[in-house]
N, C-alpha and C. Protein backbone atom coordinates (compact mmCIF):
# COMPACT_ATOMS: atom_id res chain seq x y z
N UNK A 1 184.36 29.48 26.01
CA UNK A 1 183.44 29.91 24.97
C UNK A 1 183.55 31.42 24.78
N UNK A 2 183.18 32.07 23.43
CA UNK A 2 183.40 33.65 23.23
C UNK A 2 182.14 33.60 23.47
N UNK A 3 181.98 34.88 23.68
CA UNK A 3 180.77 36.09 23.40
C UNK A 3 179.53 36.06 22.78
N UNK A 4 178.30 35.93 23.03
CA UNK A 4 177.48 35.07 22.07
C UNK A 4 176.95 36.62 20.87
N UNK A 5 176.76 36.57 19.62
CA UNK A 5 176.32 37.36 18.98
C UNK A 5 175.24 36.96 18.61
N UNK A 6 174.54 38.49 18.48
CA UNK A 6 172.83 37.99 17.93
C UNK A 6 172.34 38.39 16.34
N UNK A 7 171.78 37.66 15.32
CA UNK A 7 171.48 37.88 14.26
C UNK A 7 169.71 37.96 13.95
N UNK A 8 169.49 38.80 12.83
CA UNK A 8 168.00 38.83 13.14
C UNK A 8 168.05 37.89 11.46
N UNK A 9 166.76 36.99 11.62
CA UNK A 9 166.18 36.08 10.43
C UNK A 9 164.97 35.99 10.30
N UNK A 10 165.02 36.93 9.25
CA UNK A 10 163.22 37.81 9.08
C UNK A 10 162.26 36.80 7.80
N UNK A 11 161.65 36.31 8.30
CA UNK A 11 160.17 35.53 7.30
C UNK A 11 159.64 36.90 6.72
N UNK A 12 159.50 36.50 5.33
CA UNK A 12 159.07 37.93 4.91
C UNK A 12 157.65 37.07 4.28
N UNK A 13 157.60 36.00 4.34
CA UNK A 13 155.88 35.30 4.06
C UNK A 13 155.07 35.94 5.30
N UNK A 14 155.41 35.48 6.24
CA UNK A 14 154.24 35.82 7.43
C UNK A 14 155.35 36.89 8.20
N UNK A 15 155.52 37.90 7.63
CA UNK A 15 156.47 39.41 8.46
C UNK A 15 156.66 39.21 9.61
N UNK A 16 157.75 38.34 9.86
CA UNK A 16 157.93 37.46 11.54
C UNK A 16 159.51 37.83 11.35
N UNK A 17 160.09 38.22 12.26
CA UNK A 17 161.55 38.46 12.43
C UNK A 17 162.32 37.52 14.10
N UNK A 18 162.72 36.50 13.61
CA UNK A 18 163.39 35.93 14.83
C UNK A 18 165.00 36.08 14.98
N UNK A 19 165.51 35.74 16.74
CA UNK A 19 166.44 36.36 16.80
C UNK A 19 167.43 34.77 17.05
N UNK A 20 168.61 35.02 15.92
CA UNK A 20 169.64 34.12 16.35
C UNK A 20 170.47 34.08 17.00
N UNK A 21 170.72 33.64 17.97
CA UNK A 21 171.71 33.64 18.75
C UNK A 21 173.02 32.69 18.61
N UNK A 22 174.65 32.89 18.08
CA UNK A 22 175.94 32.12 17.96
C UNK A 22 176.79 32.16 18.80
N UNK A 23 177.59 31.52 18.96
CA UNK A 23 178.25 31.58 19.65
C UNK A 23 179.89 30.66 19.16
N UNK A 24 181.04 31.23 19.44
CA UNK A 24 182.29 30.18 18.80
C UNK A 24 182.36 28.96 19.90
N UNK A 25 182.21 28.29 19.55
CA UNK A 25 182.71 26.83 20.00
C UNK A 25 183.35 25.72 20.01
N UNK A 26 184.57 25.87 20.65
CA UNK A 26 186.53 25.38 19.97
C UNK A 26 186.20 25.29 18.39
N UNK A 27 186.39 24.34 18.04
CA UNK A 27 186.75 24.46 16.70
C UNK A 27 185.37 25.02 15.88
N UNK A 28 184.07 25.44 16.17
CA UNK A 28 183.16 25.20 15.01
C UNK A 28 182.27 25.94 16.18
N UNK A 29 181.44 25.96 15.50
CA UNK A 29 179.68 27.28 16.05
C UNK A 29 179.00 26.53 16.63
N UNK A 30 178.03 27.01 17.51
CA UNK A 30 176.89 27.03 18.21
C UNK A 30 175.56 28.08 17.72
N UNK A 31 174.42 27.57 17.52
CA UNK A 31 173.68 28.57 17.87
C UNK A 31 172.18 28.10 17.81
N UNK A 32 171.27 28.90 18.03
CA UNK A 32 169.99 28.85 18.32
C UNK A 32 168.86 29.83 18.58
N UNK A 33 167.50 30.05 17.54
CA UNK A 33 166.84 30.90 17.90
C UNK A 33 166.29 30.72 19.46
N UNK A 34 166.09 32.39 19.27
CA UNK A 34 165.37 32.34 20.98
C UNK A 34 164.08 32.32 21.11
N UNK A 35 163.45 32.83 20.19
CA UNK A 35 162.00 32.52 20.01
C UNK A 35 161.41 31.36 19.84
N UNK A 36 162.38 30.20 19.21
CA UNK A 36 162.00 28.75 19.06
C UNK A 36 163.12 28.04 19.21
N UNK A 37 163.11 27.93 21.10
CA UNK A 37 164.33 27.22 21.54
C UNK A 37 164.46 25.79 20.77
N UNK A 38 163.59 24.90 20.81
CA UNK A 38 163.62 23.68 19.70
C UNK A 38 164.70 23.89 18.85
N UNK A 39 165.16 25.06 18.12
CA UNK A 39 165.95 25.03 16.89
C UNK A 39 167.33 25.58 17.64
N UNK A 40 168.07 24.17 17.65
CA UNK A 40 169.53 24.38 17.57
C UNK A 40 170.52 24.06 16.75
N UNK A 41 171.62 24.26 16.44
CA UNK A 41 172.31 23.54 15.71
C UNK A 41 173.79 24.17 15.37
N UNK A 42 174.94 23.24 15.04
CA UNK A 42 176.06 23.37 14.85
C UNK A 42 176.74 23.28 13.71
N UNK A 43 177.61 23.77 13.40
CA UNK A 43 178.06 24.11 12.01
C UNK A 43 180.05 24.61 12.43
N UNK A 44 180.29 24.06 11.32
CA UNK A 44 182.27 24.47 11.23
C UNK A 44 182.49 25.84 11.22
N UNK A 45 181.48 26.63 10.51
CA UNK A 45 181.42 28.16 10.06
C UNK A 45 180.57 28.97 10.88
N UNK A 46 180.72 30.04 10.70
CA UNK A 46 179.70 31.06 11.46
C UNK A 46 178.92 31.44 10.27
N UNK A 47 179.23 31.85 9.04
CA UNK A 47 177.99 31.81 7.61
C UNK A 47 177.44 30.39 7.71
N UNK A 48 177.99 29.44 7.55
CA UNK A 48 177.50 27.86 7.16
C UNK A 48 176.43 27.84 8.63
N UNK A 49 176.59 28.11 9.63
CA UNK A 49 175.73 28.04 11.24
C UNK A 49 174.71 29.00 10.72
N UNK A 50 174.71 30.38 9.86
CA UNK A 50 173.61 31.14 10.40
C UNK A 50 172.71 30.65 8.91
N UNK A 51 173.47 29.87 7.80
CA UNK A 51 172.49 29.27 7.02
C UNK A 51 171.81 28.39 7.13
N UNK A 52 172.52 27.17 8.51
CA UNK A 52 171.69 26.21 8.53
C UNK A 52 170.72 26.49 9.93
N UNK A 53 170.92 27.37 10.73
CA UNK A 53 170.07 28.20 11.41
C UNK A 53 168.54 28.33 10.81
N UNK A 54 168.60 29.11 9.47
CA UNK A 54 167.21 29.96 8.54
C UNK A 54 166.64 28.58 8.39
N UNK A 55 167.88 27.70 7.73
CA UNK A 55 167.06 26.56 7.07
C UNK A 55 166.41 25.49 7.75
N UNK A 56 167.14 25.72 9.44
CA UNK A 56 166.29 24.95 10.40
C UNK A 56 164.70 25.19 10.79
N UNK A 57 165.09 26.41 11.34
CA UNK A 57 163.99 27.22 11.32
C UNK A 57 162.41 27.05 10.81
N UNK A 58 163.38 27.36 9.32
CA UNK A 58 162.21 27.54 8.36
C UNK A 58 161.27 25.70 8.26
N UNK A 59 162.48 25.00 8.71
CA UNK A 59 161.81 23.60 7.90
C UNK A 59 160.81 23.16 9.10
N UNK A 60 160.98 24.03 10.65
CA UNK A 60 160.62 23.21 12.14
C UNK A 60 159.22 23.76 11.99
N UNK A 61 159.03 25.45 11.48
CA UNK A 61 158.16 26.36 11.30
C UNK A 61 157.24 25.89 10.40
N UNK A 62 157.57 25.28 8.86
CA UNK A 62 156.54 24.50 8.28
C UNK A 62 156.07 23.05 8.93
N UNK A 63 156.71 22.69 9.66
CA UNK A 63 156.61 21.42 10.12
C UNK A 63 155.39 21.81 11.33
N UNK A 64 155.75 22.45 12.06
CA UNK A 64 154.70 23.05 13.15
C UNK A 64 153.31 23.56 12.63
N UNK A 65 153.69 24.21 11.93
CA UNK A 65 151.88 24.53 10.50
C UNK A 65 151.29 23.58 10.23
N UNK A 66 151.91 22.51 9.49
CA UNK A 66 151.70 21.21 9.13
C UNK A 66 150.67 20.49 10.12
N UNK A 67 151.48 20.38 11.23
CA UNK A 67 150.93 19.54 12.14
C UNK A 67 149.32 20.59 12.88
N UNK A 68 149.55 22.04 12.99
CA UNK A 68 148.74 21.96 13.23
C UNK A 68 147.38 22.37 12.60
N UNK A 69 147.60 22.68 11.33
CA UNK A 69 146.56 22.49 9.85
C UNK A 69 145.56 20.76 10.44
N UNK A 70 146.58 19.83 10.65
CA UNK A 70 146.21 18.66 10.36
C UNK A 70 144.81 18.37 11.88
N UNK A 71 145.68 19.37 12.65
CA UNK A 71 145.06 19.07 14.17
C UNK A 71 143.58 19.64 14.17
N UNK A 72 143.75 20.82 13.67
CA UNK A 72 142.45 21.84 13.21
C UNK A 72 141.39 20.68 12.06
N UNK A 73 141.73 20.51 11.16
CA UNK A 73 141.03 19.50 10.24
C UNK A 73 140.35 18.28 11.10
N UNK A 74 141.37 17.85 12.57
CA UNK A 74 140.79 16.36 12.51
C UNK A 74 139.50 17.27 13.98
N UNK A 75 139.72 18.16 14.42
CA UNK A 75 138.87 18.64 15.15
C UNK A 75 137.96 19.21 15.06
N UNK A 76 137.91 19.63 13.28
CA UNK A 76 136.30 20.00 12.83
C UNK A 76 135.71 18.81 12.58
N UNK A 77 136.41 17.88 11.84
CA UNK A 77 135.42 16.65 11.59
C UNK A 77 135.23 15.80 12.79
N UNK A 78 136.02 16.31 13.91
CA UNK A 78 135.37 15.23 15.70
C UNK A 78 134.31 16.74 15.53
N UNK A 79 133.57 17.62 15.21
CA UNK A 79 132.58 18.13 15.80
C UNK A 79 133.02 19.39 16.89
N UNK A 80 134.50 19.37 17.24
CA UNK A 80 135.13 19.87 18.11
C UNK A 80 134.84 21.74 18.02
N UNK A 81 134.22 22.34 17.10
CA UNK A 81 134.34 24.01 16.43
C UNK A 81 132.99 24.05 16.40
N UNK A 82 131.74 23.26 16.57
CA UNK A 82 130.75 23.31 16.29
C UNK A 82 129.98 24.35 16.79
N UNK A 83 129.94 24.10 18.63
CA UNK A 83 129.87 25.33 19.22
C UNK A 83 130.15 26.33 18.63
N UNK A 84 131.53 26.88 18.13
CA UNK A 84 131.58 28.20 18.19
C UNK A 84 131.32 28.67 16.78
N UNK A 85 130.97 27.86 16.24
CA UNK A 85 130.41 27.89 14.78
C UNK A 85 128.72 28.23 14.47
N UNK A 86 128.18 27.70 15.57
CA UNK A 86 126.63 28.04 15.92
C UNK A 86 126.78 29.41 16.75
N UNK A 87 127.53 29.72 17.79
CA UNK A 87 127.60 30.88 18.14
C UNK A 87 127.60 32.19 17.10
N UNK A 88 128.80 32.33 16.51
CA UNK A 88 129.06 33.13 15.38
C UNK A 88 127.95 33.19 14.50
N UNK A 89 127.18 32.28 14.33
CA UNK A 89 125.82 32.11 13.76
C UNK A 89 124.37 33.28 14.63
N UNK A 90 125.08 32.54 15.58
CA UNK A 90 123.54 33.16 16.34
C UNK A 90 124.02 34.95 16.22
N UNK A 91 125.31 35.15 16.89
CA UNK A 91 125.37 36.76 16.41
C UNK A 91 125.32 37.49 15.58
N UNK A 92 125.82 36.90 14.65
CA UNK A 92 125.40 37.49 12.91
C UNK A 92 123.86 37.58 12.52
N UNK A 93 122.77 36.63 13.17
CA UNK A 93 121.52 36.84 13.09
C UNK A 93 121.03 37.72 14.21
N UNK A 94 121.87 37.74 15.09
CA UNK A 94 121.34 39.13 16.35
C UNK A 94 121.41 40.48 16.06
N UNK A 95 122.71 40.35 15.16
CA UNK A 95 123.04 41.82 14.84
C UNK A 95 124.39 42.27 15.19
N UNK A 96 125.20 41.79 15.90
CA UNK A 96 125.72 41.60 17.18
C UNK A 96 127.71 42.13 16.14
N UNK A 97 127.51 41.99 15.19
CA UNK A 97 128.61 41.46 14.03
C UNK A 97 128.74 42.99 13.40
N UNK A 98 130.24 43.31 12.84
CA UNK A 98 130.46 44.28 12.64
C UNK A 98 130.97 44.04 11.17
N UNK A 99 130.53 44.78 9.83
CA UNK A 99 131.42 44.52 8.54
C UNK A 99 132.63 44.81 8.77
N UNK A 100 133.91 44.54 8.25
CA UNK A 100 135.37 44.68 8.35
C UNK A 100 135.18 45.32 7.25
């Protein structure tokens, strides 16, 4: 195997910059962010690898939101935030709360 090179693949929605890591592999690429080992993948090219890299990425990253949008939703309606929802309550009537 060669030398692994590192590429940066910057989200400019949520200003997040992750790092790709390639590598040559006999005939065709290797690579994988390091920030979200989950995302690997192989490609014939080293452009064609660091495009389907972004596009992995990007699709694992909405997929991970997704799921946990859905997790947050089913845990306000179990009652699960209630607590800290009455808390935040009680300090804002204490005083306790600062305007932003």
């Amino acid at each position: 195997m060669e030398q692994i090179e590192t590429f940066k693949i910057h989200d400019s929605e949520y200003e997040t910059t992750y790092t790709a890591h390639i590598q040559k592999n006999g005939d065709g690429w290797i690579g994988w962010i390091h920030e979200y080992p989950k995302v690997k993948c192989e490609d014939i090219t080293k452009e064609a690898l660091l495009k389907t890299l972004e596009h992995t990425l990007y699709e694992t990253l909405e997929a991970d939101w997704e799921a946990w949008d859905k997790q947050l939703e089913e845990d306000i309606k179990a009652g699960k935030l209630d607590k800290l929802g009455e808390k935040a309550l009680e300090d804002l009537r204490a005083g306790r709360c600062t305007d932003l």
